[in-house]
Protein backbone atom coordinates (compact mmCIF):
# COMPACT_ATOMS: atom_id res chain seq x y z
CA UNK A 1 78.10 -59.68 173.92
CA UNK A 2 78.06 -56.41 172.24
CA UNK A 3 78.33 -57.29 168.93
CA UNK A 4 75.27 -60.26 169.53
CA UNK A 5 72.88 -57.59 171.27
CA UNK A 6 73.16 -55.17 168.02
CA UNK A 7 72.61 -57.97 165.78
CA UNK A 8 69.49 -59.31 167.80
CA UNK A 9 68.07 -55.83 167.98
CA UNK A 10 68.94 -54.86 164.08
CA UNK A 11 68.14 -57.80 162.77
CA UNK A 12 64.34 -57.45 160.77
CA UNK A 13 61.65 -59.76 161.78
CA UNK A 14 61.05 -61.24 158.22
CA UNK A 15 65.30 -62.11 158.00
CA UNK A 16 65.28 -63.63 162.07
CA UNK A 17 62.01 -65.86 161.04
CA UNK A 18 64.00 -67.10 157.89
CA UNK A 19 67.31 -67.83 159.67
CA UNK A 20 64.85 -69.90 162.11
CA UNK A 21 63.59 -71.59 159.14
CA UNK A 22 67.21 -72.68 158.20
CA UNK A 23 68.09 -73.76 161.82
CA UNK A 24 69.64 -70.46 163.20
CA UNK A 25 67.35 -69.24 166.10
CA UNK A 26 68.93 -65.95 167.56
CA UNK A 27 69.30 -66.37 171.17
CA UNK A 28 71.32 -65.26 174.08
CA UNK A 29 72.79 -68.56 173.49
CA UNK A 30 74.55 -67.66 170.42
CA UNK A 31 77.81 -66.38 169.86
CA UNK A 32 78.46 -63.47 167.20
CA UNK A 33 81.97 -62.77 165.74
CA UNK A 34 82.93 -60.80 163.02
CA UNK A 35 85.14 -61.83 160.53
CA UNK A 36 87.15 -59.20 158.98
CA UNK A 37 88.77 -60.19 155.77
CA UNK A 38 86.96 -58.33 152.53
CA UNK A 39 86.19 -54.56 151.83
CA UNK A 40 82.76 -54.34 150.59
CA UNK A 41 80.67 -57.14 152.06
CA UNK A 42 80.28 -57.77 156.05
CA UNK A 43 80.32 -61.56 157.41
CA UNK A 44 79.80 -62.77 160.84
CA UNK A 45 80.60 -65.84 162.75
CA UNK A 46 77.36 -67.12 164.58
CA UNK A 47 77.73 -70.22 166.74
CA UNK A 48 75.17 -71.92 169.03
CA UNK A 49 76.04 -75.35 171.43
CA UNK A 50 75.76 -77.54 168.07
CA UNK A 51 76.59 -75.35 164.67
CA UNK A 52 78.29 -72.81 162.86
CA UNK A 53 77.00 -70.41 160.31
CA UNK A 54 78.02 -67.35 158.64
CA UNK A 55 75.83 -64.44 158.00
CA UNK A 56 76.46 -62.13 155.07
CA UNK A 57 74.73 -59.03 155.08
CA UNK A 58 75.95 -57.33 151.50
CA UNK A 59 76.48 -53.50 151.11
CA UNK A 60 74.71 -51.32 149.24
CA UNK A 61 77.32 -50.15 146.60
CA UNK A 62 78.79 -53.98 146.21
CA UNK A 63 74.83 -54.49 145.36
CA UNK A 64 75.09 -51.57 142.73
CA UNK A 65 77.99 -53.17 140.41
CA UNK A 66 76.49 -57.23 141.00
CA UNK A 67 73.50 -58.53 140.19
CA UNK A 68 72.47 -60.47 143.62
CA UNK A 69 69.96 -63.12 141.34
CA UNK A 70 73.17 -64.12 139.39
CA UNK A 71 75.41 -64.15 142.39
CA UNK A 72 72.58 -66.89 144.00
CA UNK A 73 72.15 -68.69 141.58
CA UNK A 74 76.31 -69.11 140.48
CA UNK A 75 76.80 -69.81 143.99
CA UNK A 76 74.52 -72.36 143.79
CA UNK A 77 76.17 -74.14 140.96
CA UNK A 78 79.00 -74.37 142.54
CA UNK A 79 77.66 -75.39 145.91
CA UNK A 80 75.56 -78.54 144.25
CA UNK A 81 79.49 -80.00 143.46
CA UNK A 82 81.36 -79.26 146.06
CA UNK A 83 82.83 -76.02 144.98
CA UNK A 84 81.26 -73.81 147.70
CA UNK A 85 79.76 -73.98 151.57
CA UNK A 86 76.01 -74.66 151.13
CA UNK A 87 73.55 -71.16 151.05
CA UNK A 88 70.66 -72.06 153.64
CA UNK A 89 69.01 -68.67 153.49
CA UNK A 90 68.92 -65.18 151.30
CA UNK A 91 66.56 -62.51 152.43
CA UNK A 92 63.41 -61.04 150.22
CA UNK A 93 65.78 -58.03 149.25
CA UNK A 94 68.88 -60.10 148.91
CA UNK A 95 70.95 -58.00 151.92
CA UNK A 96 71.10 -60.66 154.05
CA UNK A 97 72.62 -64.47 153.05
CA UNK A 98 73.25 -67.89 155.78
CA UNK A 99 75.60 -70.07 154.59
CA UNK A 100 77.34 -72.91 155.96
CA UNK A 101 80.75 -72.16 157.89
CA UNK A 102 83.79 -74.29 156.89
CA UNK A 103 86.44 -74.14 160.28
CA UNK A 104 89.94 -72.88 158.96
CA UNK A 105 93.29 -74.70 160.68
CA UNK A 106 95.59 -71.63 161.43
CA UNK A 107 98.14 -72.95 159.25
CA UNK A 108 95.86 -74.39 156.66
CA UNK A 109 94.62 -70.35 156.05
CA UNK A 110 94.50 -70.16 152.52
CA UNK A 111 94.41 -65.97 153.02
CA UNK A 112 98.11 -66.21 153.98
CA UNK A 113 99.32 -66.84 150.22
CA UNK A 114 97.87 -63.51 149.39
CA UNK A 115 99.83 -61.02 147.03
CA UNK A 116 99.91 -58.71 144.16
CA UNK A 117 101.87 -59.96 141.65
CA UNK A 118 101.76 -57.98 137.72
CA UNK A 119 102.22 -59.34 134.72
CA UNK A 120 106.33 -60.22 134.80
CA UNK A 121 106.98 -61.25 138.35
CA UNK A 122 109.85 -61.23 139.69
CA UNK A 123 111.85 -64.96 140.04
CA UNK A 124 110.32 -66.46 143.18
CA UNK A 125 112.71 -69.53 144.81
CA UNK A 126 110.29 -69.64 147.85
CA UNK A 127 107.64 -71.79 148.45
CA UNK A 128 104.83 -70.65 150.85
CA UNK A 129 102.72 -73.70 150.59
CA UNK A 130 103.59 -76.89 148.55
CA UNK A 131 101.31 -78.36 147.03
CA UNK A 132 98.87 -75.28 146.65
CA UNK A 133 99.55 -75.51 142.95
CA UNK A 134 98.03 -78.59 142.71
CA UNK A 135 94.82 -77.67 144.76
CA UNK A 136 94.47 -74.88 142.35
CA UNK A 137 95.16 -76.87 139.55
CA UNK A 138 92.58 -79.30 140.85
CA UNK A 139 89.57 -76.02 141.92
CA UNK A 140 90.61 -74.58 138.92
CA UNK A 141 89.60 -77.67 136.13
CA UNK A 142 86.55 -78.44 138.23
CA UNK A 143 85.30 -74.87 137.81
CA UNK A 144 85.75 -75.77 134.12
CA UNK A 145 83.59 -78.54 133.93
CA UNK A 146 80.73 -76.31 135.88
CA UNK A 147 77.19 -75.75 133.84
CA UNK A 148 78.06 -72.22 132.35
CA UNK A 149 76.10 -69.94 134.01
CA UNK A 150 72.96 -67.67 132.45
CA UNK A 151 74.86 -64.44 132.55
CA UNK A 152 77.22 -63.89 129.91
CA UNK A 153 79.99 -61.11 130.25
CA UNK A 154 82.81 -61.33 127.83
CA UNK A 155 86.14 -59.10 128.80
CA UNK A 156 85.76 -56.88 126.27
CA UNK A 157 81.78 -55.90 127.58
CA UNK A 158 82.61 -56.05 131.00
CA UNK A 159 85.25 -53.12 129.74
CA UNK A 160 82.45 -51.35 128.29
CA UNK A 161 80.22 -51.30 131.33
CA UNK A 162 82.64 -50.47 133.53
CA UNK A 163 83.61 -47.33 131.00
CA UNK A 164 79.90 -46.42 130.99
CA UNK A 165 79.58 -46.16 134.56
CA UNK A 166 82.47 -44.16 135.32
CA UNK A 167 81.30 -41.66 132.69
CA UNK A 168 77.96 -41.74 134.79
CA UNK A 169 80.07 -40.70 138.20
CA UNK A 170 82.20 -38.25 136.44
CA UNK A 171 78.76 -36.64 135.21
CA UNK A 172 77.15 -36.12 138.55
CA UNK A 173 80.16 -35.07 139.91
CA UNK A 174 80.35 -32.48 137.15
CA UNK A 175 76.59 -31.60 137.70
CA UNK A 176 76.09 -32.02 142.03
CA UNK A 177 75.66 -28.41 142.26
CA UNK A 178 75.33 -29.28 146.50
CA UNK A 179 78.78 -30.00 146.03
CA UNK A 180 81.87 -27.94 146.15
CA UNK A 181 83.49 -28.01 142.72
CA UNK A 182 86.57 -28.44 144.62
CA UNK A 183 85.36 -31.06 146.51
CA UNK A 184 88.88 -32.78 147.42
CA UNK A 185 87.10 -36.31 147.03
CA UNK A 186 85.69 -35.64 143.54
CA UNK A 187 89.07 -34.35 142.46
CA UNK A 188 91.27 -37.20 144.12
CA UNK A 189 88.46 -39.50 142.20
CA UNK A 190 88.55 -37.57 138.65
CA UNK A 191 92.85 -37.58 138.92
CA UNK A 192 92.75 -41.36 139.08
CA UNK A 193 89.64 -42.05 136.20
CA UNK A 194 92.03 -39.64 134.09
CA UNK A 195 95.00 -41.93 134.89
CA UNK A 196 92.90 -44.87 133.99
CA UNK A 197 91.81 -43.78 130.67
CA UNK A 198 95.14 -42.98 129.46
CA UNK A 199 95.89 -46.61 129.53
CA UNK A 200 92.78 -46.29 126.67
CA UNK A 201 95.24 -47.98 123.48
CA UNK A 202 96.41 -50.44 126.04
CA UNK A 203 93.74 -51.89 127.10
CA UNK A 204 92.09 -52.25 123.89
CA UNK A 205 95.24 -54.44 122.61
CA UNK A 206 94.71 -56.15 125.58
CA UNK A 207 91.03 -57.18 124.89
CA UNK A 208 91.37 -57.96 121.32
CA UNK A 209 94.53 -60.72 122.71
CA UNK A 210 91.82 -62.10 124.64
CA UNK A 211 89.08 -62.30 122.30
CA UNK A 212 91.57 -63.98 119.53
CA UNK A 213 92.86 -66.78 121.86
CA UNK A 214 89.65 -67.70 123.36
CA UNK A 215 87.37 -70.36 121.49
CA UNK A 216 84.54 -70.36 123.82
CA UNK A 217 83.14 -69.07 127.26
CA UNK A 218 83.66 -70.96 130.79
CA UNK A 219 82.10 -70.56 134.20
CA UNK A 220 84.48 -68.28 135.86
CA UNK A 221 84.46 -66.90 139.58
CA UNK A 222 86.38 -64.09 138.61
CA UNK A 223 87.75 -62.95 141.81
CA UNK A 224 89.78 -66.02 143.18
CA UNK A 225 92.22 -64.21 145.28
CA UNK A 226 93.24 -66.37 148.50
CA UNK A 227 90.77 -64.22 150.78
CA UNK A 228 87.97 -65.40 148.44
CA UNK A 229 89.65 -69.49 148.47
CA UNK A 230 88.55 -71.88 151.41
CA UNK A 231 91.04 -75.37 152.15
CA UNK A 232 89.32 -77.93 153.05
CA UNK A 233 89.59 -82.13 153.53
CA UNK A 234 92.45 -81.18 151.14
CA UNK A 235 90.37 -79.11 148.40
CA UNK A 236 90.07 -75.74 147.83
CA UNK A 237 86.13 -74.39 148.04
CA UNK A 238 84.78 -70.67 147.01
CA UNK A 239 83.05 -67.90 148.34
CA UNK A 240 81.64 -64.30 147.13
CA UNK A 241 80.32 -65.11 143.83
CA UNK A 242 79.06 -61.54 142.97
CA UNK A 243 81.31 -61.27 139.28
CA UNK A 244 80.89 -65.14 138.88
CA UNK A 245 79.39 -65.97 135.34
CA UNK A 246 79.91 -67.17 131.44
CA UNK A 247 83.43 -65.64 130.07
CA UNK A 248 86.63 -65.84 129.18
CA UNK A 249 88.55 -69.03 130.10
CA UNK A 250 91.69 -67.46 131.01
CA UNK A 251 90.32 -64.89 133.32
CA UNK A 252 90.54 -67.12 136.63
CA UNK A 253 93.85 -68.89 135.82
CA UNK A 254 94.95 -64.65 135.57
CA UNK A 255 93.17 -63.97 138.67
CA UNK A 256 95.20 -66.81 140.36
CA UNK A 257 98.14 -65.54 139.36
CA UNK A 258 97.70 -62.13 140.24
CA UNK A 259 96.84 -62.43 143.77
CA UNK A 260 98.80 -65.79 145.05
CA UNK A 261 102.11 -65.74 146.44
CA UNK A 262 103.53 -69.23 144.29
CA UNK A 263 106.94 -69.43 143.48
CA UNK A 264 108.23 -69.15 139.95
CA UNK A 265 108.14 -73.21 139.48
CA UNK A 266 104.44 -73.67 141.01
CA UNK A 267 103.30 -70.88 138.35
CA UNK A 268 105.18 -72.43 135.56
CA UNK A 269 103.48 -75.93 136.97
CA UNK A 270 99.96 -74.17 137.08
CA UNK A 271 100.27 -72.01 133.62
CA UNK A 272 101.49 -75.74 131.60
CA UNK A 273 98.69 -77.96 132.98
CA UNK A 274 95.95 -75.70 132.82
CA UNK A 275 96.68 -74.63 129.25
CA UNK A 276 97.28 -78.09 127.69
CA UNK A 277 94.99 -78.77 125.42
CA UNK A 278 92.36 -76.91 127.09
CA UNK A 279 89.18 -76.95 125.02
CA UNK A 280 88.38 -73.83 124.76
CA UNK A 281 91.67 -71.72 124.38
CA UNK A 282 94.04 -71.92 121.32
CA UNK A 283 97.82 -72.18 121.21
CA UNK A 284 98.13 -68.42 121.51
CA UNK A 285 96.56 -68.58 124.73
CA UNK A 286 99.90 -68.46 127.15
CA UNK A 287 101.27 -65.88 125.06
CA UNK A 288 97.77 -63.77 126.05
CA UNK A 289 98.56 -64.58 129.50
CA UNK A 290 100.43 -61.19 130.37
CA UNK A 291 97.41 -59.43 129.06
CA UNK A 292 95.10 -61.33 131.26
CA UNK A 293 96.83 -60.10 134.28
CA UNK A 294 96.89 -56.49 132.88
CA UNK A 295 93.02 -56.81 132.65
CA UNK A 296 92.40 -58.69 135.77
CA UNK A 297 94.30 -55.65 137.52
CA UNK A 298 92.08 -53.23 135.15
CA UNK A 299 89.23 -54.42 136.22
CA UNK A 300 90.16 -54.24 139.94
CA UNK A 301 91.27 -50.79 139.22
CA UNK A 302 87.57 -50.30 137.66
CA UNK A 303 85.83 -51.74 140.82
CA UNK A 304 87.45 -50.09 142.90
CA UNK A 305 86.66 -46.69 141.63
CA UNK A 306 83.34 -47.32 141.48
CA UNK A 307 83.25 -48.48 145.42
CA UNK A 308 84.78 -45.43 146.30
CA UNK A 309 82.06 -42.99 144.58
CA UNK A 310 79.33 -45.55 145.99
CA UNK A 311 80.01 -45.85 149.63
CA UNK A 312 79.36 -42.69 151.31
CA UNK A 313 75.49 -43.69 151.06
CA UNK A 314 76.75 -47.45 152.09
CA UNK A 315 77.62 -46.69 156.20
CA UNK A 316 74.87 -48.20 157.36
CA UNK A 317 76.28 -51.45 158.23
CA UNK A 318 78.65 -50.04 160.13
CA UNK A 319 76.63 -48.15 162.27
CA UNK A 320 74.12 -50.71 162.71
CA UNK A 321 76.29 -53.15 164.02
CA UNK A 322 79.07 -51.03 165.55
CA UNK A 323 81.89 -51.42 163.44
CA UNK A 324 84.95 -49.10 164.32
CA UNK A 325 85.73 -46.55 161.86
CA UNK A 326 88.67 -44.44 161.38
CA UNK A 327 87.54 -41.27 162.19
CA UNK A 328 90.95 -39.54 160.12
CA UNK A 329 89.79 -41.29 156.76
CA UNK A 330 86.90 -39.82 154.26
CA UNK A 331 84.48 -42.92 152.76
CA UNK A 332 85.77 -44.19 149.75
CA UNK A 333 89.33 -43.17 150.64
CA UNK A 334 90.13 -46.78 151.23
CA UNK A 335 88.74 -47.53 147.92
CA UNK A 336 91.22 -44.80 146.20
CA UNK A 337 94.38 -46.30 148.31
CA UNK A 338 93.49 -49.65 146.46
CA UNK A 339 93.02 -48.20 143.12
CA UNK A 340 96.74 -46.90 143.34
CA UNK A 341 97.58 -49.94 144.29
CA UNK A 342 95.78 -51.78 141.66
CA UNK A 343 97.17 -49.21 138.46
CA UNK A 344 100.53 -49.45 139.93
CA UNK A 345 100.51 -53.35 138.82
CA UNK A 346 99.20 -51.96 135.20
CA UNK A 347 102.29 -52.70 132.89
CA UNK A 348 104.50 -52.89 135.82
């Protein structure tokens, strides 16, 4: 009851009348449950007597790095084949999104095959869910065949922006004379931008692997780890398409690896199909895999540096709806835990 009185009363009147519009009257008949999975972003679980929705309302510094027009309008893509729950409703300023709420099984969670895996796994015998290569086999070509989207980001230019900003936070940290010098936050954040940018030479050969093995650009999600993966009727759906758009062909087959726990036969069954004779990748393209997963985890590393200098002016979620927080942690300190978590599967 808590959580659906702060949500009635936060709520503004403009976003209620729209989620009337799309069917969703707010009511002391509904239900409202938070779901927890995902950093940035905040989801709930609303329920009447006859339906199910999900309500995203989208943070401030996850708005700074996306564009929210190219998030819609990818989602939508995806949505108008099959790929992703419908979108009923997105607010004038883009905070708030409805979307349609697909029921999980418990053991048909597609979360639990969640890991961190670098670029030279070690041998996996154990099989967490047979089959799952297939699904993503299956998710994986139909994102393929998907009208590429408007916005265009190759690897290397994402790289680019990404270095761009970070020079930007460095700056004002340099130049935020309201802030202590020694600021333990600003130094925790400059020690790990340092250890980034000594992977400088790296990454470069990295990019220019990429750029020589690809033939063409691809829709691409970008950020299918499980959390982000939906099983359904015996397919695999999306959600969060904030970094979906036009690029590199290999980049989701790398972000599949990365993040899903698959033994060593189910990658070597994913890696084969997906490659062969793939029209937009040469026959270099498997040897480029290991640097796809060095980026994908570069990248990550990227993000979340800049979530951690961006969310101390993003708490307002939190205290609007009453989210616990952990009074011993700074903002943005979860944010650093998952950088070194993300560098330490650089080169690993």
């Amino acid at each position: 009851m808590m959580q659906q009185s702060l949500l009635l009363n936060s709520l503004p009147q403009d976003v209620k009348a729209g989620l009337q519009s799309a069917g969703l009257v707010l009511s002391s008949s509904v239900s409202v449950a938070v779901l927890a999975e995902g950093l940035s972003n905040q989801n709930y679980l609303i329920r009447d007597r006859n339906s199910s929705w999900v309500l995203r309302v989208n943070s401030s510094a996850s708005s700074h790095i996306c564009d929210r027009d190219d998030e819609i309008n990818n989602w939508k893509i995806a949505a108008e084949q099959g790929l992703a729950p419908d979108l009923y409703f997105v607010s004038d300023d883009k905070k708030y999104y409805l979307c349609e709420y697909i029921e999980q099984e418990e053991e048909h969670r597609w979360g639990k095959l969640i890991a961190a895996k670098s670029a030279h796994p070690l041998i996996n015998e154990s099989m967490q869910w047979p089959g799952a290569e297939s699904a993503l086999l299956l998710l994986l070509t139909q994102l393929t065949r998907l009208e590429c989207p408007q916005n265009s980001l190759s690897v290397s230019r994402q790289w680019s922006i990404y270095q761009a900003s970070m020079y930007d936070i460095w700056s004002q940290f340099c130049n935020d004379k309201s802030q202590d010098q020694a600021c333990p936050k600003h130094i925790a954040w400059r020690e790990k931008h340092l250890q980034l940018l000594s992977l400088r030479n790296d990454i470069r050969l990295w990019l220019d692997e990429l750029d020589a093995c690809a033939l063409g650009e691809q829709y691409s999600h970008r950020d299918l780890n499980p959390h982000n993966l939906l099983f359904n009727n015996g397919r695999l759906q999306c959600i969060d398409f904030e970094y979906a758009c036009s690029s590199h062909p290999l980049f989701d087959l790398a972000g599949v690896l990365s993040s899903h726990d698959l033994s060593t036969a189910q990658r070597h069954f994913l890696i084969d199909s997906y490659l062969d004779n793939h029209p937009k990748l040469t026959l270099d393209a498997k040897a480029a895999l290991p640097a796809a997963i060095n980026i994908y985890w570069v990248f990550a590393a990227c993000w979340s540096l800049l979530m951690a200098a961006d969310v101390e002016i993003d708490i307002e979620v939190e205290e609007v709806f009453g989210l616990p927080r952990d009074s011993s942690s700074q903002p943005g300190s979860q944010y650093l835990d998952c950088f070194s978590q993300f560098y330490s599967l650089i080169l690993s």
